[in-house]
N, C-alpha and C. Protein backbone atom coordinates (compact mmCIF):
# COMPACT_ATOMS: atom_id res chain seq x y z
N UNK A 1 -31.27 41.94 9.33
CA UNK A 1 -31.95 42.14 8.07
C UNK A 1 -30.95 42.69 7.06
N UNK A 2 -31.15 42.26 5.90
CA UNK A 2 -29.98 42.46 4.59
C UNK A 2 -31.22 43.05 3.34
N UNK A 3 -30.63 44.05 2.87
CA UNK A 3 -31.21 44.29 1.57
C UNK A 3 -30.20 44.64 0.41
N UNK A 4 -30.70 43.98 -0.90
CA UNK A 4 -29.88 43.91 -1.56
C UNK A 4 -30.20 45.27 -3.21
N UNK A 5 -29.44 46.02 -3.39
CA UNK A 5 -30.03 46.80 -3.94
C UNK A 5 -29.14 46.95 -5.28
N UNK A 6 -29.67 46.47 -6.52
CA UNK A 6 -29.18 46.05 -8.16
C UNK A 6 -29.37 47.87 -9.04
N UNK A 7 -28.37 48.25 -9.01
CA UNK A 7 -28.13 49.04 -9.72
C UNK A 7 -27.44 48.71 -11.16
N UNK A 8 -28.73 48.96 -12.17
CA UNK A 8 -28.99 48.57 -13.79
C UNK A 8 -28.60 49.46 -14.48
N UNK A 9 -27.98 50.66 -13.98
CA UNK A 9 -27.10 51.79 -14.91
C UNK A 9 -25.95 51.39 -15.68
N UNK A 10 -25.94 51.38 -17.14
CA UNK A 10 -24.48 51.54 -17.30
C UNK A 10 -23.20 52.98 -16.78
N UNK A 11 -23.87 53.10 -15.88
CA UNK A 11 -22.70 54.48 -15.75
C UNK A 11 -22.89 53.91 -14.21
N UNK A 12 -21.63 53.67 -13.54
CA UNK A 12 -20.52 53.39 -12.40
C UNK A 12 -21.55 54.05 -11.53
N UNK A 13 -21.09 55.13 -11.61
CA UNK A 13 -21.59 56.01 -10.64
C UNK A 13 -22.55 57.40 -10.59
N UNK A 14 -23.65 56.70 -11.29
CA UNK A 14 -24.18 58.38 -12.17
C UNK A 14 -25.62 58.21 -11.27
N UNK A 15 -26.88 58.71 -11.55
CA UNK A 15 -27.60 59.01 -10.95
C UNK A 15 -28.47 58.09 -10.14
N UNK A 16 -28.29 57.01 -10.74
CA UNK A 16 -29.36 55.64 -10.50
C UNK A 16 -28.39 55.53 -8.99
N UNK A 17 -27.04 55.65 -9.16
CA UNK A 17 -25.93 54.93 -7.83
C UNK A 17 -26.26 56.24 -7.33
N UNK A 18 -25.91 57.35 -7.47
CA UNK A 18 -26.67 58.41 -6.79
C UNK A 18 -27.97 57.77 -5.57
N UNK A 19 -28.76 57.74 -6.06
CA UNK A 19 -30.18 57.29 -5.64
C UNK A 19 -30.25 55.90 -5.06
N UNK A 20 -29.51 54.84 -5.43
CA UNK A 20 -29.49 53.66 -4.78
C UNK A 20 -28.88 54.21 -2.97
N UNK A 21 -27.46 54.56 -3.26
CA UNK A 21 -26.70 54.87 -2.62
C UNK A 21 -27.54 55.74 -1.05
N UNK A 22 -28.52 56.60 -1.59
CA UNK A 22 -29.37 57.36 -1.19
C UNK A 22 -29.85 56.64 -0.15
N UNK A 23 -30.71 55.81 -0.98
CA UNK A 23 -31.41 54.41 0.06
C UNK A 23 -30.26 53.70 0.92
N UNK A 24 -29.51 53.09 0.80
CA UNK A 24 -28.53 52.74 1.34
C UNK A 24 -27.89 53.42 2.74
N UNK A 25 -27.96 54.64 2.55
CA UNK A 25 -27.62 55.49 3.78
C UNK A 25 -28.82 55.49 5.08
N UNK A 26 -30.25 55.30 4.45
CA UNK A 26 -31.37 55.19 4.84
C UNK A 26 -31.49 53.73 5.79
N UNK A 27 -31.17 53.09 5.07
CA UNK A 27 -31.04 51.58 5.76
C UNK A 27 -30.09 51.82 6.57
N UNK A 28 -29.30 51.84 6.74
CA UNK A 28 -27.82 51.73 7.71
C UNK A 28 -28.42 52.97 8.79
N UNK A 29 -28.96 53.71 8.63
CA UNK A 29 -29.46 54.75 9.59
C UNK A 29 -30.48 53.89 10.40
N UNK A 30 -31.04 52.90 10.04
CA UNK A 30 -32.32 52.33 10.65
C UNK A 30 -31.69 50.32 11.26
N UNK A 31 -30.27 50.89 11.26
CA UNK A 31 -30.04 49.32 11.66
C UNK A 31 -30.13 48.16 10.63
N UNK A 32 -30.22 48.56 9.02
CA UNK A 32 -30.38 47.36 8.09
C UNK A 32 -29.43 47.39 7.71
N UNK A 33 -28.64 46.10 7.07
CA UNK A 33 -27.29 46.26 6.09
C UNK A 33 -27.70 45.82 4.65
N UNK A 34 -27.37 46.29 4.04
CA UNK A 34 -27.41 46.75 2.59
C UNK A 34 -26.33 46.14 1.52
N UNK A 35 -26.30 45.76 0.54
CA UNK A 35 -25.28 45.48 -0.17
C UNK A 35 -25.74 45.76 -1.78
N UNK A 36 -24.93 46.68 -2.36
CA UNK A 36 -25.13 47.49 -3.64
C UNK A 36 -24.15 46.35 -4.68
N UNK A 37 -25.15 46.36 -5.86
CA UNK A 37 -24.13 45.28 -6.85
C UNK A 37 -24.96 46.25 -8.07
N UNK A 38 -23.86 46.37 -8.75
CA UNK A 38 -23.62 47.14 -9.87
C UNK A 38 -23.09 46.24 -11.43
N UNK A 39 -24.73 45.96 -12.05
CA UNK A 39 -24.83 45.10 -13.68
C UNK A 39 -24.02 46.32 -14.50
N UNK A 40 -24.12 46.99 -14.42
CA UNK A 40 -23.51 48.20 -15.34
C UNK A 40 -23.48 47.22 -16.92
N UNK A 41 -21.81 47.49 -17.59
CA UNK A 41 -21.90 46.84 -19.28
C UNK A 41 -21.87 45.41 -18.93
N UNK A 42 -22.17 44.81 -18.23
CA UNK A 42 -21.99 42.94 -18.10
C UNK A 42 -22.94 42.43 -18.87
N UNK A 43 -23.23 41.40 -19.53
CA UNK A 43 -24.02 40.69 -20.39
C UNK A 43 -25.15 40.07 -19.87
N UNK A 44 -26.46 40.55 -19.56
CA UNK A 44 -27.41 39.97 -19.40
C UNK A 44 -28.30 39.33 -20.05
N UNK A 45 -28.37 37.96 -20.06
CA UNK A 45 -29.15 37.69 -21.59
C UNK A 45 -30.87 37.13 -21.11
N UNK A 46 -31.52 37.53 -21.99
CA UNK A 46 -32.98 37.45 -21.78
C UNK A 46 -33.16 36.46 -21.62
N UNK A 47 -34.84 36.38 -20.60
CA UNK A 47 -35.42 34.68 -20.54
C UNK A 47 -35.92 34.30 -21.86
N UNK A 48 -35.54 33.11 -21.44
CA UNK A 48 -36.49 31.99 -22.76
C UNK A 48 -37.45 31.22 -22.05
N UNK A 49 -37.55 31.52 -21.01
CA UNK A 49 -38.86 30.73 -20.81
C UNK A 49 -38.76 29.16 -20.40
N UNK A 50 -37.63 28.78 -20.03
CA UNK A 50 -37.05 27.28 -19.77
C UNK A 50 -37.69 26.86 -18.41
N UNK A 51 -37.87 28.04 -17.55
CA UNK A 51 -38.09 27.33 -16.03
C UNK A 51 -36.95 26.94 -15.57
N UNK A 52 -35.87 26.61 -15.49
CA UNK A 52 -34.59 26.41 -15.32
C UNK A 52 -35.04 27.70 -13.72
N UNK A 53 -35.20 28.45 -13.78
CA UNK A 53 -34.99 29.91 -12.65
C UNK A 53 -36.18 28.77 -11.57
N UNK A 54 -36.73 27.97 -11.54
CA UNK A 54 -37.60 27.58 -10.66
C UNK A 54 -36.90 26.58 -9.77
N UNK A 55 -35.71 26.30 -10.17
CA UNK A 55 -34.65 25.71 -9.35
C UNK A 55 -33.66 26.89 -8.75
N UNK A 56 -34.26 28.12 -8.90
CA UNK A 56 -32.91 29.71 -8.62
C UNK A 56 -32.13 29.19 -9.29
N UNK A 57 -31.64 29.02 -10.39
CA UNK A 57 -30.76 28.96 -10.96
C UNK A 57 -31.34 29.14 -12.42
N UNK A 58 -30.50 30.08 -13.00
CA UNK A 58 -30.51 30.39 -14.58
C UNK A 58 -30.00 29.62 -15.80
N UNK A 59 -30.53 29.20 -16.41
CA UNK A 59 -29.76 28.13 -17.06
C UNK A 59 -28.54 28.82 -17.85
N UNK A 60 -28.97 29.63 -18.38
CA UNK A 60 -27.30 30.48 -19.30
C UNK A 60 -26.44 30.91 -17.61
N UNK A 61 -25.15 30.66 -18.30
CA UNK A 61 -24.07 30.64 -17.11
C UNK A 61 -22.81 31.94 -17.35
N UNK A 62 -23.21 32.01 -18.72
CA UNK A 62 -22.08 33.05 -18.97
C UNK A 62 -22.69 35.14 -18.77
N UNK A 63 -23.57 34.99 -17.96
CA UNK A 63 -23.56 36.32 -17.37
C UNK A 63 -23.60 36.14 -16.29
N UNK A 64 -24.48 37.43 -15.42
CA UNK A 64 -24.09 37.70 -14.06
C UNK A 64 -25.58 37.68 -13.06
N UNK A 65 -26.34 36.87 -13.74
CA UNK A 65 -27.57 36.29 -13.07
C UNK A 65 -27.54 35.42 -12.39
N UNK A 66 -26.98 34.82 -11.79
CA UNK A 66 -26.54 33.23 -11.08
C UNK A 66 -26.22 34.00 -9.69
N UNK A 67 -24.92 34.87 -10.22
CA UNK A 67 -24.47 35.12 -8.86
C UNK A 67 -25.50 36.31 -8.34
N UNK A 68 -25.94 37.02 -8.74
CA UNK A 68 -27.04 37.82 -8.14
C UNK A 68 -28.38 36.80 -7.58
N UNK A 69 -28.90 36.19 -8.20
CA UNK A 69 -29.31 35.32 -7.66
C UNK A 69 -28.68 34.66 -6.32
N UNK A 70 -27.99 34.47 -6.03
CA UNK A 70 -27.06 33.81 -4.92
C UNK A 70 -27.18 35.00 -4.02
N UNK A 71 -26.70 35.96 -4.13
CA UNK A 71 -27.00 37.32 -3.48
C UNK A 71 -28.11 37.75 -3.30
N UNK A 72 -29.10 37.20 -3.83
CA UNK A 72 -30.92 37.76 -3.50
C UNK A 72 -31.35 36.19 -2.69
N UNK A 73 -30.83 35.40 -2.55
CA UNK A 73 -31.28 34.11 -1.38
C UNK A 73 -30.74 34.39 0.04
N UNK A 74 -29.85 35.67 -0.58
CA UNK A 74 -29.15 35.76 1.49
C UNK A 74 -30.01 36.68 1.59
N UNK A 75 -30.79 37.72 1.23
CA UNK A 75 -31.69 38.94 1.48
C UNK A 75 -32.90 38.95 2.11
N UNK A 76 -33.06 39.98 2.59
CA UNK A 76 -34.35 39.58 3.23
C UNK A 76 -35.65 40.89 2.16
N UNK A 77 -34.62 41.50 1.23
CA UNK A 77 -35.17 42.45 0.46
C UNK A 77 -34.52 43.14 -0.70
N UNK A 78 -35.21 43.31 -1.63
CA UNK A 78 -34.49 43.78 -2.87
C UNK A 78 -34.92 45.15 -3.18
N UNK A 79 -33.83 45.98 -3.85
CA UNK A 79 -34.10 47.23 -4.66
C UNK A 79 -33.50 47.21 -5.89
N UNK A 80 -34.27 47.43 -6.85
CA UNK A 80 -33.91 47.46 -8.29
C UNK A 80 -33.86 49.00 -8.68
N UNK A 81 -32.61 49.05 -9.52
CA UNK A 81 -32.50 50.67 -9.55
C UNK A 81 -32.30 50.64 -11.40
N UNK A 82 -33.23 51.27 -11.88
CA UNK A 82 -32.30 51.58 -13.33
C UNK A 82 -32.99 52.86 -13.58
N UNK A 83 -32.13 52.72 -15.20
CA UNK A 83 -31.75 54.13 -16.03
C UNK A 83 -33.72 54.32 -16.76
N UNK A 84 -33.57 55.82 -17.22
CA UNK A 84 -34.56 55.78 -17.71
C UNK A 84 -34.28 56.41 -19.35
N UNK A 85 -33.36 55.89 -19.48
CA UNK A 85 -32.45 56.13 -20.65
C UNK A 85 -33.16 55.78 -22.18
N UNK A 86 -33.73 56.82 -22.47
CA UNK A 86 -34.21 56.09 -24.09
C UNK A 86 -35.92 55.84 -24.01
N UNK A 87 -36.79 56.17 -22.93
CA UNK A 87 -37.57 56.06 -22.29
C UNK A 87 -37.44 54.13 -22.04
N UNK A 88 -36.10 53.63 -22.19
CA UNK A 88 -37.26 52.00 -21.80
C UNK A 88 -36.09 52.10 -20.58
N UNK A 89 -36.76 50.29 -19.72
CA UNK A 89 -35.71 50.17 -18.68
C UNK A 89 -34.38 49.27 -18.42
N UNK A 90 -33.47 49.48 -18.26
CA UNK A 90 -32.14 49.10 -18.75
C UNK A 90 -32.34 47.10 -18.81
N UNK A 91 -31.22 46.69 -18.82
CA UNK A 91 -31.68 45.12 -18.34
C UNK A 91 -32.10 44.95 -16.91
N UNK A 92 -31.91 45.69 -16.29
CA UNK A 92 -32.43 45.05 -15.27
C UNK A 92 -33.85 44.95 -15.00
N UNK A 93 -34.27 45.24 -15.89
CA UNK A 93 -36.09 44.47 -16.37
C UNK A 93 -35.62 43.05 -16.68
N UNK A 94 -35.24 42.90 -17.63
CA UNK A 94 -34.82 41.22 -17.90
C UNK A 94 -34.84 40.32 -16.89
N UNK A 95 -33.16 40.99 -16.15
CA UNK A 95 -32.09 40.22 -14.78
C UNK A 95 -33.86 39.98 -13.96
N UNK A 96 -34.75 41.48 -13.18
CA UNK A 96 -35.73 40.57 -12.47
C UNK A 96 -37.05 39.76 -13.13
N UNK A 97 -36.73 39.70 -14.10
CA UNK A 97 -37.81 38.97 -14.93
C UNK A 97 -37.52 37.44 -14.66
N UNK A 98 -35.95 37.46 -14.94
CA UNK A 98 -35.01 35.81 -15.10
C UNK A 98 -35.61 35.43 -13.32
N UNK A 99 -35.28 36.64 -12.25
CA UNK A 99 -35.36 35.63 -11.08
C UNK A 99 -36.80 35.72 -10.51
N UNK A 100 -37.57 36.42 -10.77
CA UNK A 100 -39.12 36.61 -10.24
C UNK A 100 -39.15 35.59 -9.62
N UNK A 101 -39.10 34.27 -9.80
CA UNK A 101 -39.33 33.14 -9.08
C UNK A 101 -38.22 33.39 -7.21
N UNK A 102 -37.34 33.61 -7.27
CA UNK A 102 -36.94 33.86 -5.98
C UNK A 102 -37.47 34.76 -5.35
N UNK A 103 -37.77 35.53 -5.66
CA UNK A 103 -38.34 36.64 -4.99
C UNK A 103 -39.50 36.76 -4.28
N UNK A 104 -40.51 35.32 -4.75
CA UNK A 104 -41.89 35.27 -4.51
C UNK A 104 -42.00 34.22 -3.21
């Protein structure tokens, strides 16, 4: 079993990786492997609504939704981690908005 856990902080290593990281130790204690990927400042650009994601694949190519996507088809589970920065939630509301369709 693989879980894949998206840390949406722009800060490297600040509380969200704190707390992912957290979980992470949790899994590996229980026999799961884990793999942490970090959107931090990378360009996530919002859905438009194309359906393009109903093939797992995003139609915009120039961010970092494709390959996370690729990384959430080997999983058998996801954790989404973000900031609560500003009261809203970082992109990584967007990033699982774009793949909802894999996930289901």
């Amino acid at each position: 079993m693989k879980v894949l856990l998206v840390n949406g902080s722009p800060r490297m290593e600040g509380n969200t990786y704190v707390a992912l990281n957290e979980f992470a130790q949790q899994l590996a204690e229980n026999g799961i492997q884990s793999e942490l990927v970090w959107i931090g400042t990378k360009p996530v650009r919002g859905c438009i609504a194309c359906n393009s994601c109903h093939d797992n694949r995003c139609v915009f190519n120039d961010d970092i939704t494709n390959s996370i996507i690729a990384k959430m088809e080997e999983c058998d589970g996801l954790v989404i981690g973000s900031t609560g920065l500003l009261r809203t939630a970082s992109r990584t509301g967007m990033l699982s908005a774009a793949t909802y369709d894999v996930c289901r």
